[in-house]
Protein backbone atom coordinates (compact mmCIF):
# COMPACT_ATOMS: atom_id res chain seq x y z
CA UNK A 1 -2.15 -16.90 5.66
CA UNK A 2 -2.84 -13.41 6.63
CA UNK A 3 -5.40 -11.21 4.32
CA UNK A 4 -5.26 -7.98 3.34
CA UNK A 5 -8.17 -5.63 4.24
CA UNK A 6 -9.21 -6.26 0.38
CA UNK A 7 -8.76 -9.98 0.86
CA UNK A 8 -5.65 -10.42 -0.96
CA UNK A 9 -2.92 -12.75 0.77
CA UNK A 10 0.20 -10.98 0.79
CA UNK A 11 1.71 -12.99 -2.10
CA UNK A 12 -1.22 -12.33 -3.88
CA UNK A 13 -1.27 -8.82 -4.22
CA UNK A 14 2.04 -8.74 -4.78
CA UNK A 15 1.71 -10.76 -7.95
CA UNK A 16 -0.93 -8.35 -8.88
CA UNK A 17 0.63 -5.38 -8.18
CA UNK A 18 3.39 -6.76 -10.43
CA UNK A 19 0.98 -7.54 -13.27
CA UNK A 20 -0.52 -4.17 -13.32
CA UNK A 21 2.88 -2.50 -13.13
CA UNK A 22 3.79 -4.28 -16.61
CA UNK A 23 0.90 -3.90 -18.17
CA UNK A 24 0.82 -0.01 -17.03
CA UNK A 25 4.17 1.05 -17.97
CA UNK A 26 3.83 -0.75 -21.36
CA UNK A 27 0.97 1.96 -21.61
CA UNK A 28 3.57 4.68 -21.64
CA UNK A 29 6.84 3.83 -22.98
CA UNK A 30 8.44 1.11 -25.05
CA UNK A 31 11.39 -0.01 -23.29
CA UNK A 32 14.99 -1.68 -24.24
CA UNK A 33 14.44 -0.67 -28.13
CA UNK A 34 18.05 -2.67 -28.87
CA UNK A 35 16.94 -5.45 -26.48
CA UNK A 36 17.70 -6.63 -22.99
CA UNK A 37 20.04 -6.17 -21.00
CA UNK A 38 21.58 -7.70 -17.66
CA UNK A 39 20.19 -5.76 -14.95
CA UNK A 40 19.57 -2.47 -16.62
CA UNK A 41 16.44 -0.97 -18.86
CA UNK A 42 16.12 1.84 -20.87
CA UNK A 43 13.21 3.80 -22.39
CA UNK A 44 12.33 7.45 -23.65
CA UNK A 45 9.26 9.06 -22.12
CA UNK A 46 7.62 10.60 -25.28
CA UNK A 47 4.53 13.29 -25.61
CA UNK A 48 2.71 10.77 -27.32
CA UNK A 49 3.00 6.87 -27.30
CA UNK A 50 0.59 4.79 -29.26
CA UNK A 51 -2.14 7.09 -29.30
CA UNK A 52 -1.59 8.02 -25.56
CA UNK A 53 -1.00 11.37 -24.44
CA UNK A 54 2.13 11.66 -21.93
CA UNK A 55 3.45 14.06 -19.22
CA UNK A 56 6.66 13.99 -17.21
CA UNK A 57 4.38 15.42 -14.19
CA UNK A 58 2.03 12.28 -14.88
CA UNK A 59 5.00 9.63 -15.31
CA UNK A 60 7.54 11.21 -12.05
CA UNK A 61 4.42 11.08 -10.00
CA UNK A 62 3.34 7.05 -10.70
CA UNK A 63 7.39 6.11 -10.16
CA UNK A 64 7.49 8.23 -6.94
CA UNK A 65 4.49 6.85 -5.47
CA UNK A 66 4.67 2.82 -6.36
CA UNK A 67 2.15 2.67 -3.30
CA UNK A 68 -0.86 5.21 -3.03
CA UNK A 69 -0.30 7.38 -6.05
CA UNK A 70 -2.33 10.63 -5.12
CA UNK A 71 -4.46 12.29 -8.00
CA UNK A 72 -3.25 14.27 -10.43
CA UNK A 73 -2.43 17.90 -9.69
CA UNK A 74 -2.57 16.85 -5.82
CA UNK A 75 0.47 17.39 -3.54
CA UNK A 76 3.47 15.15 -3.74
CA UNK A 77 4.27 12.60 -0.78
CA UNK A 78 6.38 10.07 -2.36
CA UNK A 79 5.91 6.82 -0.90
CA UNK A 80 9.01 5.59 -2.32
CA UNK A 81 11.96 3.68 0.17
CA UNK A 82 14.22 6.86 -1.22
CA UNK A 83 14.92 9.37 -3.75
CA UNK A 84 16.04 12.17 -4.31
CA UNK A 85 16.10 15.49 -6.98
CA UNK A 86 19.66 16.53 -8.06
CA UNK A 87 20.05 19.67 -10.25
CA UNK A 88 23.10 21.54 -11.84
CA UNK A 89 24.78 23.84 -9.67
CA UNK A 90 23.04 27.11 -11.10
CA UNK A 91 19.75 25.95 -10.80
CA UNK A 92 17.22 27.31 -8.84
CA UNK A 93 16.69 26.17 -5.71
CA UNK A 94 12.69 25.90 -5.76
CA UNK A 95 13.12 23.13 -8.50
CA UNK A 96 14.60 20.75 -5.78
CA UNK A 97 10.44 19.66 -5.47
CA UNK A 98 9.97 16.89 -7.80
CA UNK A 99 6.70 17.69 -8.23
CA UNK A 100 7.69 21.90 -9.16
CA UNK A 101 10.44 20.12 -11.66
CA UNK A 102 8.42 17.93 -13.23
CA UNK A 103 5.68 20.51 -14.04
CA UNK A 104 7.47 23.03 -14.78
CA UNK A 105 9.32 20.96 -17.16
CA UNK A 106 6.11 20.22 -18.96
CA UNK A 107 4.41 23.89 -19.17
CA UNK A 108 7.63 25.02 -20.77
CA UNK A 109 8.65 21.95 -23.31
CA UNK A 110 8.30 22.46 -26.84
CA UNK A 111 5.72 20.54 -28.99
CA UNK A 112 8.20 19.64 -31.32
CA UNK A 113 10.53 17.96 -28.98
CA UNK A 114 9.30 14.64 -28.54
CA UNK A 115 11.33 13.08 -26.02
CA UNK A 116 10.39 14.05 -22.31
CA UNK A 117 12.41 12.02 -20.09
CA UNK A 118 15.01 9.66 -20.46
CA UNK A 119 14.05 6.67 -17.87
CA UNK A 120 16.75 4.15 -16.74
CA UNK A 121 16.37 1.47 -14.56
CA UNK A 122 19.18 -0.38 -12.29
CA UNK A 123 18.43 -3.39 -10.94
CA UNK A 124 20.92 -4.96 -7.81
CA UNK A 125 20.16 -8.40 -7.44
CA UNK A 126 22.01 -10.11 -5.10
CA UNK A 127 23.11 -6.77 -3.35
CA UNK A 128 21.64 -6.72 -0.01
CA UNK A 129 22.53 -3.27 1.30
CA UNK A 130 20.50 -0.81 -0.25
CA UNK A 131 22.51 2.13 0.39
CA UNK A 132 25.35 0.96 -1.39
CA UNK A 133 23.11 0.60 -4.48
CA UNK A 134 21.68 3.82 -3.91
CA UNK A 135 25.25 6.23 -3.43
CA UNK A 136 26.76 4.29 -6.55
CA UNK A 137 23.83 5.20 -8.89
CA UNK A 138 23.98 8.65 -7.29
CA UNK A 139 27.42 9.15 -7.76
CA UNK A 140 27.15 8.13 -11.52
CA UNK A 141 24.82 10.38 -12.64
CA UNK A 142 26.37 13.45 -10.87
CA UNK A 143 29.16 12.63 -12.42
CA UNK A 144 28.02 11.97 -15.87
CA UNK A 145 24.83 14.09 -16.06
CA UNK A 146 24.15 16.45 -13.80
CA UNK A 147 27.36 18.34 -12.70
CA UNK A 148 29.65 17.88 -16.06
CA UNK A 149 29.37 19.48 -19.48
CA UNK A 150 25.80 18.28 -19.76
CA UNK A 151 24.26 19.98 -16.56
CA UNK A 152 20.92 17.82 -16.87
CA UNK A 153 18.90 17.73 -13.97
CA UNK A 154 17.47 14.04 -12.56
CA UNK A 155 15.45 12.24 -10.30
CA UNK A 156 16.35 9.46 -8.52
CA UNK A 157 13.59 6.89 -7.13
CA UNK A 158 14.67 3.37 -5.36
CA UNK A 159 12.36 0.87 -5.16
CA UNK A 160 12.60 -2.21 -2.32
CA UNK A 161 9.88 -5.11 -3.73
CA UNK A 162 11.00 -7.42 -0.93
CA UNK A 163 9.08 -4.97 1.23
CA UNK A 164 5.68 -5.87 -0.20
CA UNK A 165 6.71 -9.48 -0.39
CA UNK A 166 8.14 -9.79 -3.94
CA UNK A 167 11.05 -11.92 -5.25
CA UNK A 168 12.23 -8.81 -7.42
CA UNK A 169 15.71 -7.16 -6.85
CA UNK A 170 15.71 -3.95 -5.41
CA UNK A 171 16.36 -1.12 -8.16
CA UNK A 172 16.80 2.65 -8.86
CA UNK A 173 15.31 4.52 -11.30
CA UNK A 174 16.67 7.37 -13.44
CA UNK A 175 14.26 10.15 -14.33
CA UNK A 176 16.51 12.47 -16.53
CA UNK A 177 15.74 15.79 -18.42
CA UNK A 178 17.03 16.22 -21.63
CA UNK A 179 17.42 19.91 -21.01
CA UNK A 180 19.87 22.39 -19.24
CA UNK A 181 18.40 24.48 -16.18
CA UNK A 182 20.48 27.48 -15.03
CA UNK A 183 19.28 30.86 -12.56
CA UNK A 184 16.89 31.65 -15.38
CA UNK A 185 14.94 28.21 -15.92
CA UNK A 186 15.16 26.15 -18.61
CA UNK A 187 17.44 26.45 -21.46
CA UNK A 188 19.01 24.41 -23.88
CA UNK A 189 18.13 20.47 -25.15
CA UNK A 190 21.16 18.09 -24.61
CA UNK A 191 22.92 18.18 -27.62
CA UNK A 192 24.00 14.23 -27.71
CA UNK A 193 21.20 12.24 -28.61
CA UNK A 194 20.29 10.37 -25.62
CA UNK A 195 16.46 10.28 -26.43
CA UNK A 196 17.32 8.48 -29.38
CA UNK A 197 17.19 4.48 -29.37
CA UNK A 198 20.90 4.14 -29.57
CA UNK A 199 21.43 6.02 -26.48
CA UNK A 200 20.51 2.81 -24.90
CA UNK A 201 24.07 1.20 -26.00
CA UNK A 202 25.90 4.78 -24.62
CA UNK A 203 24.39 4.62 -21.36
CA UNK A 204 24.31 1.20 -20.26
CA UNK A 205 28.12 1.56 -21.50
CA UNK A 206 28.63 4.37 -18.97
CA UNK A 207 27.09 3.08 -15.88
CA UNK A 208 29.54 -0.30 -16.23
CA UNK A 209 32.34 2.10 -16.62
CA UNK A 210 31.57 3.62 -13.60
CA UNK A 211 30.98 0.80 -12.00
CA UNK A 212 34.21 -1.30 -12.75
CA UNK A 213 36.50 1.69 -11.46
CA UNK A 214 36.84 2.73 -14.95
């Protein structure tokens, strides 16, 4: 079996790339507060979890970059199979950088807002093209996020684990702000709750709405 230049087989390293992934995200969030799901996960990104400290700059940057992660406050170069920033129409343009969105979005958050990011996860297993997964996530949150009466800004970040040899489906994840952007930066907090635990229910409820056609 082949070896990695750090010895690993493929299969290996895979397995512990896996392991560390639980074990690190675990570190930052607790996920599926009213319990699991088919195919779908759900956690709120909070300032401070468990003693630990949190950043959406910190959090956006380990999603975008499941392979060499560069260190903090170093440029973006997402190593990610795709993804993509999607804003409100009145925002401004320069927040189309994940990396600009995500920090500005933490020097301008208030202390007493605890939530940071709402973080959703859509697995497709079974689905073998990945841009159909892809488009019908995208479509859903412009639809129900970004370009309605919520104007929330999000980042979306697929993931392909069959290209580093693991058995797990392929998936998108949903960074999204719980705060309005318009011309002059950011405004308003979302007004409906969805960093609270029972968001969990409203969303998951959404995204099979729009995917049965409904």
């Amino acid at each position: 079996m082949a070896k990695r230049k750090d010895g690993a087989a493929p299969g290996e390293a895979a397995k512990a790339r896996k392991q560390r992934s639980a074990s690190a995200w675990s570190e930052h969030l607790f996920l599926n507060p009213l319990g699991n799901w088919p195919s779908y996960s759900f956690g709120v990104l909070r300032r401070s979890y468990r003693g630990r400290k949190n950043t959406a700059a910190e959090f956006g940057r380990l999603k975008l970059h499941p392979v060499d992660p560069p260190p903090p406050s170093c440029p973006f170069h997402p190593t990610a199979v795709r993804w993509e920033t999607l804003l409100p129409p009145k925002a401004q343009d320069g927040l189309l950088n994940p990396q600009q969105l995500l920090e500005t979005f933490d020097a301008q958050s208030l202390e007493w807002r605890t939530g940071l990011l709402i973080y959703i996860t859509i697995r497709f297993p079974g689905e073998d093209r990945l841009h159909a997964a892809y488009e019908m996530v995208r479509a859903w949150v412009r639809s129900e996020f970004v370009d309605g009466e919520r104007q929330l800004p999000a980042i979306l970040i697929q993931h392909a684990p069959h290209l580093v040899g693991s058995s797990n489906p392929h998936h998108v994840h949903l960074l999204l702000f719980p705060r309005t952007v318009s011309g002059l930066g950011w405004a308003a907090y979302c007004e409906d709750a969805l960093t609270e635990d029972h968001a969990q229910k409203t969303i998951y409820d959404s995204w099979l709405a729009h995917r049965s056609g409904r």
